[in-house]
PDB file of N, CA and C in Angstrom:
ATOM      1  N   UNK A   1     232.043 211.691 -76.402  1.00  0.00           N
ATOM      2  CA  UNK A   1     231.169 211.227 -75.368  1.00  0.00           C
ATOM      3  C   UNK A   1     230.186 210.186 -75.917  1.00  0.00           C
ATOM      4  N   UNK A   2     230.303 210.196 -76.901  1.00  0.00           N
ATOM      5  CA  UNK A   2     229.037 209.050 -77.956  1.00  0.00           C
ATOM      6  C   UNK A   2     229.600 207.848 -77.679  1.00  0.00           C
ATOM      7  N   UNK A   3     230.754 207.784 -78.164  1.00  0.00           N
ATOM      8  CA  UNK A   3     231.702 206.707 -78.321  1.00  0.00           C
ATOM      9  C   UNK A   3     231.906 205.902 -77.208  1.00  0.00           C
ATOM     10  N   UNK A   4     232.139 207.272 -76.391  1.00  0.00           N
ATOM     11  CA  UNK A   4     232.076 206.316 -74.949  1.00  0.00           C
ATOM     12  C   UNK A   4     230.365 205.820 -74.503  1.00  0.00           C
ATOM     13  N   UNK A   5     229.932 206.103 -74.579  1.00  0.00           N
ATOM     14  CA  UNK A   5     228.814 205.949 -74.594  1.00  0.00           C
ATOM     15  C   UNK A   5     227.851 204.680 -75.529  1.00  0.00           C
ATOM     16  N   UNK A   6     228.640 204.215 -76.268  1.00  0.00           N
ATOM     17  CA  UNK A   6     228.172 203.308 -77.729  1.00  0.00           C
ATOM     18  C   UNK A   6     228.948 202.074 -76.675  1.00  0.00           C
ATOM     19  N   UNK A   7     230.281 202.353 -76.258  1.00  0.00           N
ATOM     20  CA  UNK A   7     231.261 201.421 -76.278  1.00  0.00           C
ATOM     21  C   UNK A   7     230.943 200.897 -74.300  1.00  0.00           C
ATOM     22  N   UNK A   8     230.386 201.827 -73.618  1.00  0.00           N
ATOM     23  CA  UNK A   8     229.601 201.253 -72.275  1.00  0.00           C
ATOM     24  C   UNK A   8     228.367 200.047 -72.938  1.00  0.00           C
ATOM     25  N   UNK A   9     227.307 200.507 -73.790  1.00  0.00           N
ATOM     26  CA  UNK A   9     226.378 199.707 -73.968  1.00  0.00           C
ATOM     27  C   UNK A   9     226.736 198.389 -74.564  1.00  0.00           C
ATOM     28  N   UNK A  10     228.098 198.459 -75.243  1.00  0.00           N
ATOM     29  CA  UNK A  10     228.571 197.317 -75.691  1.00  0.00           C
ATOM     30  C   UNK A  10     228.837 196.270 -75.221  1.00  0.00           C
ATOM     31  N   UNK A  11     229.726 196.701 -73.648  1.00  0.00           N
ATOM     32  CA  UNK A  11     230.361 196.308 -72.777  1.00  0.00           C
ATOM     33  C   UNK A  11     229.107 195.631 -71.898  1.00  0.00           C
ATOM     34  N   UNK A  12     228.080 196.353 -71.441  1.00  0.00           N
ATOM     35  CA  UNK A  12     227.097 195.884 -70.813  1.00  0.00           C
ATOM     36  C   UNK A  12     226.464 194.349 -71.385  1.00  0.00           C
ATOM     37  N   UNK A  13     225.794 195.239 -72.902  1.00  0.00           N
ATOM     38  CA  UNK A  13     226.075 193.805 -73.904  1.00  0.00           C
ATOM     39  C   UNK A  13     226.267 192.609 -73.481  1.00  0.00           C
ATOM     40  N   UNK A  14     227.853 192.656 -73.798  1.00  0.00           N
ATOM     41  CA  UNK A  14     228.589 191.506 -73.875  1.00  0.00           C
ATOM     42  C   UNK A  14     228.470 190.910 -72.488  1.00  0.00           C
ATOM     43  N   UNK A  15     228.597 192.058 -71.211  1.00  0.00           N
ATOM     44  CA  UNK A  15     228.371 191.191 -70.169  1.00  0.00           C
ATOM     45  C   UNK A  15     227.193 190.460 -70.169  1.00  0.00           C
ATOM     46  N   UNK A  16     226.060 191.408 -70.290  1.00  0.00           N
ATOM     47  CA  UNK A  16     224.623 190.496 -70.098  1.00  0.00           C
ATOM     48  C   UNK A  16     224.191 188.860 -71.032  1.00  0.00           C
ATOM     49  N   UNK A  17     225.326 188.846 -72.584  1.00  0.00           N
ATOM     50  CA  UNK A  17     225.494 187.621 -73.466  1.00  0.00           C
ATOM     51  C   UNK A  17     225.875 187.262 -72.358  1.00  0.00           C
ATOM     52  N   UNK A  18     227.388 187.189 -71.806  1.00  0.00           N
ATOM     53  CA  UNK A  18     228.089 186.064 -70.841  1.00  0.00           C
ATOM     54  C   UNK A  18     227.442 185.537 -69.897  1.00  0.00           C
ATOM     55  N   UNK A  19     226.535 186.417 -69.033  1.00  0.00           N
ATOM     56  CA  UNK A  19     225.874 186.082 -67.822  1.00  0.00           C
ATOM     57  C   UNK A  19     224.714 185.307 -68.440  1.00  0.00           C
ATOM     58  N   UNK A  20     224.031 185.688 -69.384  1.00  0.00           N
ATOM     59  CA  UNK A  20     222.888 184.445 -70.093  1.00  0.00           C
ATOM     60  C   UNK A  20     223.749 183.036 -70.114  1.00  0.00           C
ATOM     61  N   UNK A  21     224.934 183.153 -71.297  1.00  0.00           N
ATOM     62  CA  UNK A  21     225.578 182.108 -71.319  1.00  0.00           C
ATOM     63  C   UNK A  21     225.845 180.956 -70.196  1.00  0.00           C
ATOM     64  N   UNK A  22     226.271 181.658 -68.973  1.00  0.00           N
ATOM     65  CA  UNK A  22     226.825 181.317 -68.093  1.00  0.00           C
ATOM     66  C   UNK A  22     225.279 180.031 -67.088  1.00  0.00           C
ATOM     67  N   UNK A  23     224.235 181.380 -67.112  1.00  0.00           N
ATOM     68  CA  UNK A  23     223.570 180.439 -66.460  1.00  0.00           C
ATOM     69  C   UNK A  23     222.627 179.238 -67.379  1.00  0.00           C
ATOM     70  N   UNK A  24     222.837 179.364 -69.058  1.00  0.00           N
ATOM     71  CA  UNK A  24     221.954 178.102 -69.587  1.00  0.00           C
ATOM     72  C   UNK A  24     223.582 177.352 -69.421  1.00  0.00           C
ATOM     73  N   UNK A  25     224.296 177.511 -69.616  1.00  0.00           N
ATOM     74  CA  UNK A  25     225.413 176.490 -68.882  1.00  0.00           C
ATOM     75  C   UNK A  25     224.602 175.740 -67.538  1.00  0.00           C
ATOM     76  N   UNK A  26     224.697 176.526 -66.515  1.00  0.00           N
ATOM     77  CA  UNK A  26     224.579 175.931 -65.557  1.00  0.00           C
ATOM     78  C   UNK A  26     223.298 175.188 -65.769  1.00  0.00           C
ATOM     79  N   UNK A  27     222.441 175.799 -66.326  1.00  0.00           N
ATOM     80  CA  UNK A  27     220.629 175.092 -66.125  1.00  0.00           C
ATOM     81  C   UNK A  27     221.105 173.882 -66.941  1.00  0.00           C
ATOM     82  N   UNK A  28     221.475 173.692 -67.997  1.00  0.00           N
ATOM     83  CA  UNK A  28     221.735 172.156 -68.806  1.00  0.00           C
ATOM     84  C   UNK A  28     222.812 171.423 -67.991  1.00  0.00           C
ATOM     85  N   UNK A  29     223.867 171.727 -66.635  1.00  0.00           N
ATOM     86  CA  UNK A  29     224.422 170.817 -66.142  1.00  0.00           C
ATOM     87  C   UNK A  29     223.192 170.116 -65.053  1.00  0.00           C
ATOM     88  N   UNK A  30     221.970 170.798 -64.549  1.00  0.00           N
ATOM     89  CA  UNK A  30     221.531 170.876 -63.907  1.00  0.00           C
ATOM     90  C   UNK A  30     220.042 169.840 -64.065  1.00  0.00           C
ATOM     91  N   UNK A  31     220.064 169.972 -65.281  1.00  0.00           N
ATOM     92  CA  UNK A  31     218.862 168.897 -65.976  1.00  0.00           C
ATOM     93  C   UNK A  31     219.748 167.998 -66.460  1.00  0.00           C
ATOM     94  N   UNK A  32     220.733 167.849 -66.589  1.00  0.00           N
ATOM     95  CA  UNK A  32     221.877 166.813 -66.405  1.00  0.00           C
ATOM     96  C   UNK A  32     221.746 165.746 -65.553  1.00  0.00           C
ATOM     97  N   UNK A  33     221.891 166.404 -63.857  1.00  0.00           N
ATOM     98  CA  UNK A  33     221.944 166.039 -62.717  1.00  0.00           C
ATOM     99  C   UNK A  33     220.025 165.403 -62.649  1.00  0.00           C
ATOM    100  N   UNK A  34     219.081 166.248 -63.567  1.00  0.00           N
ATOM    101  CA  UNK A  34     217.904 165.821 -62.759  1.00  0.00           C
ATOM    102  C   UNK A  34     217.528 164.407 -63.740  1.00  0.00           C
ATOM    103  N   UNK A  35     217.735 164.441 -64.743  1.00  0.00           N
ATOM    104  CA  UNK A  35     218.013 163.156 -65.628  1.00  0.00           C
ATOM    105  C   UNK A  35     218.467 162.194 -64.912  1.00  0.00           C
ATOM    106  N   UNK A  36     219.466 162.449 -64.369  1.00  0.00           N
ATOM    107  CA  UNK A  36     220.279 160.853 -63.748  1.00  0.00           C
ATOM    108  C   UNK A  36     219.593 160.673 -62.697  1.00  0.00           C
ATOM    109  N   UNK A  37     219.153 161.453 -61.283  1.00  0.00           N
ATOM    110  CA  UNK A  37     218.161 161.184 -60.661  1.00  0.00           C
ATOM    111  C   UNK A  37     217.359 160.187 -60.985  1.00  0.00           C
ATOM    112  N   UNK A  38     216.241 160.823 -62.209  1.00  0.00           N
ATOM    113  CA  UNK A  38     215.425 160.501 -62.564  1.00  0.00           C
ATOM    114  C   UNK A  38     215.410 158.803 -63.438  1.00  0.00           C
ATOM    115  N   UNK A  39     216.293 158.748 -64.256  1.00  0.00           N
ATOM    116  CA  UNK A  39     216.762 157.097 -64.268  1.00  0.00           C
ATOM    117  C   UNK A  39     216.958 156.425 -63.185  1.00  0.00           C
ATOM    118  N   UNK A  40     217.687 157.061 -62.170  1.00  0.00           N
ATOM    119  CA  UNK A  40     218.291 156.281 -61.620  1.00  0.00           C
ATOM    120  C   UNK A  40     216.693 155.494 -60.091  1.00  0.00           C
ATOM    121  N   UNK A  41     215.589 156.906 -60.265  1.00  0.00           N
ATOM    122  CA  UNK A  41     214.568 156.481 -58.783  1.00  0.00           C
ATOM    123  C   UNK A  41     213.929 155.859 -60.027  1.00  0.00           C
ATOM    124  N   UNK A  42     213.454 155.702 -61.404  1.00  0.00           N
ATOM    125  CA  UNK A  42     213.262 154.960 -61.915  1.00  0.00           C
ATOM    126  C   UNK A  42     213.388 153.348 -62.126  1.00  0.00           C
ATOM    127  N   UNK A  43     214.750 153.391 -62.188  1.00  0.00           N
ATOM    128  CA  UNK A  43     215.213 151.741 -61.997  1.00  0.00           C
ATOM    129  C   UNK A  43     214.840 151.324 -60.508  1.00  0.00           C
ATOM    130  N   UNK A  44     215.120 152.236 -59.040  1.00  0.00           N
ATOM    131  CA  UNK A  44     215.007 151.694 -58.138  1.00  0.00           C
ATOM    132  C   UNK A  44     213.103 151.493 -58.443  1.00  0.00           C
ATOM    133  N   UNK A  45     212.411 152.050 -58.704  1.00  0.00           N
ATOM    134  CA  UNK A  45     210.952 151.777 -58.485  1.00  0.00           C
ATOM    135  C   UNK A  45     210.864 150.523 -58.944  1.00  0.00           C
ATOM    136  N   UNK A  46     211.061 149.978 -60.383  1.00  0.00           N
ATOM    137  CA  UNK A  46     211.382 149.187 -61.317  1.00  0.00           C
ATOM    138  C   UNK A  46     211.436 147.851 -60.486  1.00  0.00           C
ATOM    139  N   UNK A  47     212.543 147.638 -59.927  1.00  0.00           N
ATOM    140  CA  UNK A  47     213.580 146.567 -59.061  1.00  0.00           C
ATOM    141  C   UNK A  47     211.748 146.490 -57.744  1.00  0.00           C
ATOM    142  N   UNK A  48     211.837 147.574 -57.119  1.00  0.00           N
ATOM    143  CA  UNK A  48     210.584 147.241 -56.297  1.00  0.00           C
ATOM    144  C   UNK A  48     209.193 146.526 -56.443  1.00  0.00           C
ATOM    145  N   UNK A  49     209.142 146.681 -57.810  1.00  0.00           N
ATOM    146  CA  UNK A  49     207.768 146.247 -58.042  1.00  0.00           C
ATOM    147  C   UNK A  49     207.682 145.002 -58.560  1.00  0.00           C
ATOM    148  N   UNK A  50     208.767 144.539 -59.003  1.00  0.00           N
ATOM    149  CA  UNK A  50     209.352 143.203 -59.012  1.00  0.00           C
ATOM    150  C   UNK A  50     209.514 142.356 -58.066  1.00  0.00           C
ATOM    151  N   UNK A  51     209.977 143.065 -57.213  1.00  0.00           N
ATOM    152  CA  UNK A  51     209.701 142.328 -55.731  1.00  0.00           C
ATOM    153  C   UNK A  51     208.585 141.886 -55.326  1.00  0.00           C
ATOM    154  N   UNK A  52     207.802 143.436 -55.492  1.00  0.00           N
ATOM    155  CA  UNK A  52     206.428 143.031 -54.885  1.00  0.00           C
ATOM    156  C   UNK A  52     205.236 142.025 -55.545  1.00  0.00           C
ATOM    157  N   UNK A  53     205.894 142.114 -56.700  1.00  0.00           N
ATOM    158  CA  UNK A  53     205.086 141.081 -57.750  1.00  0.00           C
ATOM    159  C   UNK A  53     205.594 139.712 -57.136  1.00  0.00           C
ATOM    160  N   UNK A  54     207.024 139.394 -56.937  1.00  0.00           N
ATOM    161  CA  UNK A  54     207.275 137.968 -56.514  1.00  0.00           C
ATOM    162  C   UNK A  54     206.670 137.640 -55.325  1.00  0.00           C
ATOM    163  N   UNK A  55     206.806 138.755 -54.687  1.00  0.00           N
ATOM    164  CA  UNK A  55     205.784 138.552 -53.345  1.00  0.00           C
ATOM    165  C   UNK A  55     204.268 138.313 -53.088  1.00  0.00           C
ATOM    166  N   UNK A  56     203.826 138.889 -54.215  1.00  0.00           N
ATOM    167  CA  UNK A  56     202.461 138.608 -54.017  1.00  0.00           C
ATOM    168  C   UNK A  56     201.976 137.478 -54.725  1.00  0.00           C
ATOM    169  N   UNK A  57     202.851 137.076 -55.732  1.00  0.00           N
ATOM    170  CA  UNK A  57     202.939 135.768 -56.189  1.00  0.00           C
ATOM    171  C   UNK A  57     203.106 134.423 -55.276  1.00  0.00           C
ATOM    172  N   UNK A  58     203.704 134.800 -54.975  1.00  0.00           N
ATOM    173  CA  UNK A  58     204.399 133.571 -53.473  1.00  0.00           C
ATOM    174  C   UNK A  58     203.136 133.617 -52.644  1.00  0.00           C
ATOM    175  N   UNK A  59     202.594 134.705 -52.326  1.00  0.00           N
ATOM    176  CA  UNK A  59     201.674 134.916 -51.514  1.00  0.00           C
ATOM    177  C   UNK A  59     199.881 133.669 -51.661  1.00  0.00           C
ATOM    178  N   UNK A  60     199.986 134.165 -53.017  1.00  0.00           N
ATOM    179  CA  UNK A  60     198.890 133.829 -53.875  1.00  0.00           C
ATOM    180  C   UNK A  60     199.147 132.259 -54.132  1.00  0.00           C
ATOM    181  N   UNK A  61     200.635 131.527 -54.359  1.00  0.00           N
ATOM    182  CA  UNK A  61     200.505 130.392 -54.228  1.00  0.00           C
ATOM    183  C   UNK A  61     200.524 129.622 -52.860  1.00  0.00           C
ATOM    184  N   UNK A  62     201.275 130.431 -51.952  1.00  0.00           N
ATOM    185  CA  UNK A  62     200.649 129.553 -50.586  1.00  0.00           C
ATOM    186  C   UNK A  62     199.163 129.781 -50.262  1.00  0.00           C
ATOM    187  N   UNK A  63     198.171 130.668 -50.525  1.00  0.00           N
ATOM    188  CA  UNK A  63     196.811 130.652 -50.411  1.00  0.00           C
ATOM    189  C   UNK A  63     196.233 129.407 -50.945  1.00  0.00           C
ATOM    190  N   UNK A  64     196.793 129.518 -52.367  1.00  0.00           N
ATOM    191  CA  UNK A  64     196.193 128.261 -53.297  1.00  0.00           C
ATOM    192  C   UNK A  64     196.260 126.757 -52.510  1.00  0.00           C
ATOM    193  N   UNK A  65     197.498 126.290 -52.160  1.00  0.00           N
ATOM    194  CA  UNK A  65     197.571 125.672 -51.537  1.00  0.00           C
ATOM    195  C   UNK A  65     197.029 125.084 -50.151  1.00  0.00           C
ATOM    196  N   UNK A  66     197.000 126.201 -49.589  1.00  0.00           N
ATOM    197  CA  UNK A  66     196.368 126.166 -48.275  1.00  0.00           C
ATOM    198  C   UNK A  66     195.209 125.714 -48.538  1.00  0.00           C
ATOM    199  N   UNK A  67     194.545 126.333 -49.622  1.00  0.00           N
ATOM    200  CA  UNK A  67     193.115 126.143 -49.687  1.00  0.00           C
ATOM    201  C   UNK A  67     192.754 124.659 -50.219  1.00  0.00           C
ATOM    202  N   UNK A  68     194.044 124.350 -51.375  1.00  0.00           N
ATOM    203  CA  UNK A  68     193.220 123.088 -51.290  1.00  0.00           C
ATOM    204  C   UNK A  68     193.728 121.769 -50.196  1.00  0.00           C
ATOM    205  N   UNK A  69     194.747 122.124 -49.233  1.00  0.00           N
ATOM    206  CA  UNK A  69     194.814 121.446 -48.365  1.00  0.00           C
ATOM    207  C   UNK A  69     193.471 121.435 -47.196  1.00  0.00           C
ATOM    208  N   UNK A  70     193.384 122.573 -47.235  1.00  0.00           N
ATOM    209  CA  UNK A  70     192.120 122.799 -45.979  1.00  0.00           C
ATOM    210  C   UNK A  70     190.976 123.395 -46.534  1.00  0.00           C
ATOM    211  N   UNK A  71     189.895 122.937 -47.599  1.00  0.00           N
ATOM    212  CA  UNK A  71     188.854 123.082 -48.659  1.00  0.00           C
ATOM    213  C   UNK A  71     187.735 123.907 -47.701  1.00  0.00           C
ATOM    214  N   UNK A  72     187.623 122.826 -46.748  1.00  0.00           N
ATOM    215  CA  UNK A  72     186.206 123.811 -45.699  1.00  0.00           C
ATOM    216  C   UNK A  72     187.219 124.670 -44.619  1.00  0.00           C
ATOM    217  N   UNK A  73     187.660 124.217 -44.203  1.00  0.00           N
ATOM    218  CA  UNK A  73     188.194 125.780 -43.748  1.00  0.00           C
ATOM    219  C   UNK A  73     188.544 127.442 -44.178  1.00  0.00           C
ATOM    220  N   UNK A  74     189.076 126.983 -45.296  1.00  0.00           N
ATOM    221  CA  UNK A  74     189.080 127.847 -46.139  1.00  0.00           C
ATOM    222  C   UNK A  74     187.458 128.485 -46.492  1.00  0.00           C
ATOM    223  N   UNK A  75     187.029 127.541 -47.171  1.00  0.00           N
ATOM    224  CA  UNK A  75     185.298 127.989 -47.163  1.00  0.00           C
ATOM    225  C   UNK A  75     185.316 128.950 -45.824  1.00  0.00           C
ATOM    226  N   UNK A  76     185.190 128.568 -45.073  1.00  0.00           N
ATOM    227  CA  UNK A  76     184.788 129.153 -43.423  1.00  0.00           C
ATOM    228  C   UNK A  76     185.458 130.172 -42.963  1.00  0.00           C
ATOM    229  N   UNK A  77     186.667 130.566 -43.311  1.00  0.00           N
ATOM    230  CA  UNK A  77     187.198 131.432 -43.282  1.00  0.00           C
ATOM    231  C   UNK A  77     186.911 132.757 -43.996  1.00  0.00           C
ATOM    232  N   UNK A  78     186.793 132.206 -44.982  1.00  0.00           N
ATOM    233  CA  UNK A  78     186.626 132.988 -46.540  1.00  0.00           C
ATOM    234  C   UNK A  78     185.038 134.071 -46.163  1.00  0.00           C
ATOM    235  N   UNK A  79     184.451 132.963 -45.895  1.00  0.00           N
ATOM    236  CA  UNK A  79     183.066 133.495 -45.756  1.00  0.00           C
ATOM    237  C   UNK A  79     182.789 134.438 -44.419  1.00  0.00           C
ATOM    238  N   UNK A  80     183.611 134.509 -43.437  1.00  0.00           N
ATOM    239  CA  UNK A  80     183.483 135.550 -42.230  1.00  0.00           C
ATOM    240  C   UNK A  80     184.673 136.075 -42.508  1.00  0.00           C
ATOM    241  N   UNK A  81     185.299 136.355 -43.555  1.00  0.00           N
ATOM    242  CA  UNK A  81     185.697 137.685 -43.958  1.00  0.00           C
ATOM    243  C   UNK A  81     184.829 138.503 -44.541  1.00  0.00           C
ATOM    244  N   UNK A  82     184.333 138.006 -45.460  1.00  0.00           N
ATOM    245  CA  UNK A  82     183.129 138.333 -46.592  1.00  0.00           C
ATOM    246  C   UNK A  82     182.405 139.031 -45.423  1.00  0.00           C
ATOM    247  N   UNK A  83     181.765 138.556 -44.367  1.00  0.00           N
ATOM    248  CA  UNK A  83     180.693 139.034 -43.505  1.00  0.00           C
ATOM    249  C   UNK A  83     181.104 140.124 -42.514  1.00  0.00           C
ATOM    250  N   UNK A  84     182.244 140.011 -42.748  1.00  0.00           N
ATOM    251  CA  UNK A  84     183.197 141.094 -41.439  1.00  0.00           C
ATOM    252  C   UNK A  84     183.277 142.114 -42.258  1.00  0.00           C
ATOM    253  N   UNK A  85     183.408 142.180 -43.746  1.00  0.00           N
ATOM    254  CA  UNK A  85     183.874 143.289 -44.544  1.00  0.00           C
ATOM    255  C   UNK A  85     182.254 143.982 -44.566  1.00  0.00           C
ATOM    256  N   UNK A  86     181.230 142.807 -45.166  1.00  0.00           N
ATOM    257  CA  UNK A  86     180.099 143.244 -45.295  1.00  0.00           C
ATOM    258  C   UNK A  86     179.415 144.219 -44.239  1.00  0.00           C
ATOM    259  N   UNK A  87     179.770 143.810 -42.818  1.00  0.00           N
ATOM    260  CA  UNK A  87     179.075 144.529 -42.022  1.00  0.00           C
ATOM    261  C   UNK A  87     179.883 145.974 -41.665  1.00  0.00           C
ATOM    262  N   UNK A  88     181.226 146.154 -42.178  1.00  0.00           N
ATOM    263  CA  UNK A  88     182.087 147.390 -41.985  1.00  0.00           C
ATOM    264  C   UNK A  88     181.697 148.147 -42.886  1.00  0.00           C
ATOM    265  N   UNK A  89     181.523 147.488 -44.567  1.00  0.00           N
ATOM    266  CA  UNK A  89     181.298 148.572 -45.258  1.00  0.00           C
ATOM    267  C   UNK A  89     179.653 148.962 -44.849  1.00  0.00           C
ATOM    268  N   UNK A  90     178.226 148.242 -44.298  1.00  0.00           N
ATOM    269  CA  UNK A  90     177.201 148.768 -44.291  1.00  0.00           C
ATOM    270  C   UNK A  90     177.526 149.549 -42.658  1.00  0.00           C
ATOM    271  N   UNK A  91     178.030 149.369 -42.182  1.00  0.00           N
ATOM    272  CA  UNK A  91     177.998 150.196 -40.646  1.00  0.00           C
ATOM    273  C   UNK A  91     178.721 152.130 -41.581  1.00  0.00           C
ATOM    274  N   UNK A  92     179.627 152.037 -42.299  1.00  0.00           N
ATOM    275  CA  UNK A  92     180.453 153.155 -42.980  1.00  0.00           C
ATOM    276  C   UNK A  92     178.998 153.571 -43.229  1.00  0.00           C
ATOM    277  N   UNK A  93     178.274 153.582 -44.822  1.00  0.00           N
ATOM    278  CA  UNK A  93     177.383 153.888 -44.956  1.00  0.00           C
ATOM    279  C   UNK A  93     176.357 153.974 -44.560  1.00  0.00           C
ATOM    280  N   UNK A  94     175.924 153.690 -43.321  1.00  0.00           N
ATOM    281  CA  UNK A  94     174.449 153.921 -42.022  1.00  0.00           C
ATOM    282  C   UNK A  94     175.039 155.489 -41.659  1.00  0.00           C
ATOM    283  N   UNK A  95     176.422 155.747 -41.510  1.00  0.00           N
ATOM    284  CA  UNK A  95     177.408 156.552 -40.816  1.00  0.00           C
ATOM    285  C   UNK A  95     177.019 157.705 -42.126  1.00  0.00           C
ATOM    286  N   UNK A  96     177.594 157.802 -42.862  1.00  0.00           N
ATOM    287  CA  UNK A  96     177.364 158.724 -43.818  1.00  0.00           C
ATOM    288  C   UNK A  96     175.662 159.436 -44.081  1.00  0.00           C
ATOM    289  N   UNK A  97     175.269 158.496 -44.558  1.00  0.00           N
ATOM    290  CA  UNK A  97     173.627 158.812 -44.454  1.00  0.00           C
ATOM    291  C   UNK A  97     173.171 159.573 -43.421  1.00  0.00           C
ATOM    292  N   UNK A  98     173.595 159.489 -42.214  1.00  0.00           N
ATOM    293  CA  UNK A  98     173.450 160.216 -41.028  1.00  0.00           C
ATOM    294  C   UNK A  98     173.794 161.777 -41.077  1.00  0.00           C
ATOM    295  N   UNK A  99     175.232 161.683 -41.214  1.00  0.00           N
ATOM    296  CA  UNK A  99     175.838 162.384 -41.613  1.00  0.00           C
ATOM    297  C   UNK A  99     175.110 163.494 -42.793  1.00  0.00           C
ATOM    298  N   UNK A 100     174.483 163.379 -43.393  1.00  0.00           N
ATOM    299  CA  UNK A 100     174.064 164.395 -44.685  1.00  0.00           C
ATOM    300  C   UNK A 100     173.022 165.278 -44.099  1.00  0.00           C
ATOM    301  N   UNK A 101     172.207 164.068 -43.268  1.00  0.00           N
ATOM    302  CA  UNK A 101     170.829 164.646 -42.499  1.00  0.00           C
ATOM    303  C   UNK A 101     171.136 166.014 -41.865  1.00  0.00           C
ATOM    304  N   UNK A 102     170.470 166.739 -41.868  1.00  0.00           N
ATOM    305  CA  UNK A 102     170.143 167.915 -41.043  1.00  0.00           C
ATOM    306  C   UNK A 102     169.526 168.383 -40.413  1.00  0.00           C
ATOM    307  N   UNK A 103     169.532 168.840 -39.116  1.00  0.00           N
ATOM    308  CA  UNK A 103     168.518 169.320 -38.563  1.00  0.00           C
ATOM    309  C   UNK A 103     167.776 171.169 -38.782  1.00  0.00           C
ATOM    310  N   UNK A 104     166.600 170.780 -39.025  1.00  0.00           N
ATOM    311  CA  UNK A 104     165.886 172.618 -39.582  1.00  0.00           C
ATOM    312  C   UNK A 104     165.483 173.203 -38.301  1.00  0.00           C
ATOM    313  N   UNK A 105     165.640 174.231 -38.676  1.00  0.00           N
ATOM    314  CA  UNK A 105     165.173 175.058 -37.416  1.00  0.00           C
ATOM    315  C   UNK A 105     163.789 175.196 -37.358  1.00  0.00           C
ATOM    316  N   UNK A 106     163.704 175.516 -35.990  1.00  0.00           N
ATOM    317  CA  UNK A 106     162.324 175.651 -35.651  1.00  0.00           C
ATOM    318  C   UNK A 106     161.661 177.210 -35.400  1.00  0.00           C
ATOM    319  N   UNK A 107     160.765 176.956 -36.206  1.00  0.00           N
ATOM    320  CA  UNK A 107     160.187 178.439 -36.422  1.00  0.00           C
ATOM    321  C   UNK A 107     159.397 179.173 -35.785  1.00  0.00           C
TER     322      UNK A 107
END
């Protein structure tokens, strides 16, 4: 009854080696798969930002241009952006400041 008993735990054993085996098998096909993913949304990011660089390049030289085709306009333009931004970001912060205030109770 030992024997049998020696030769069950063996058996268990060996199954529980195989079933380890089995699944770092699977986990290394699996970081396999997340590797190539991972190159692969890599290169696509890569390719994108290249784009967006040519684009904002292109962008930046028709500005240039523009501007020195149209010197005061540009000025004039330039400057009621400046004033449009100026008065959004101080209207935000009038907003906040408000915002913190509290009213105390009355006693």
């Amino acid at each position: 009854m030992v024997k049998q008993k020696q030769s069950s735990e063996e058996e268990c054993g060996e199954d529980l080696k195989c079933c380890a085996d089995q699944a770092m098998s699977r986990a290394k096909d699996e970081l396999k798969k997340v590797k190539k993913s991972a190159v692969k949304i890599k290169k696509r990011a890569s390719d994108e930002v290249s784009k967006l660089k040519e684009d904002v390049e292109e962008g930046v030289e028709k500005a240039e241009g523009y501007v020195k085709k149209n010197p005061k306009k540009a000025t004039a333009i330039s400057a009621g952006v400046g004033a449009a931004l100026g008065a959004s970001l101080a209207m935000l912060f009038r907003k906040k400041k408000k915002k913190k205030v509290t009213k105390r109770k009355k006693k």
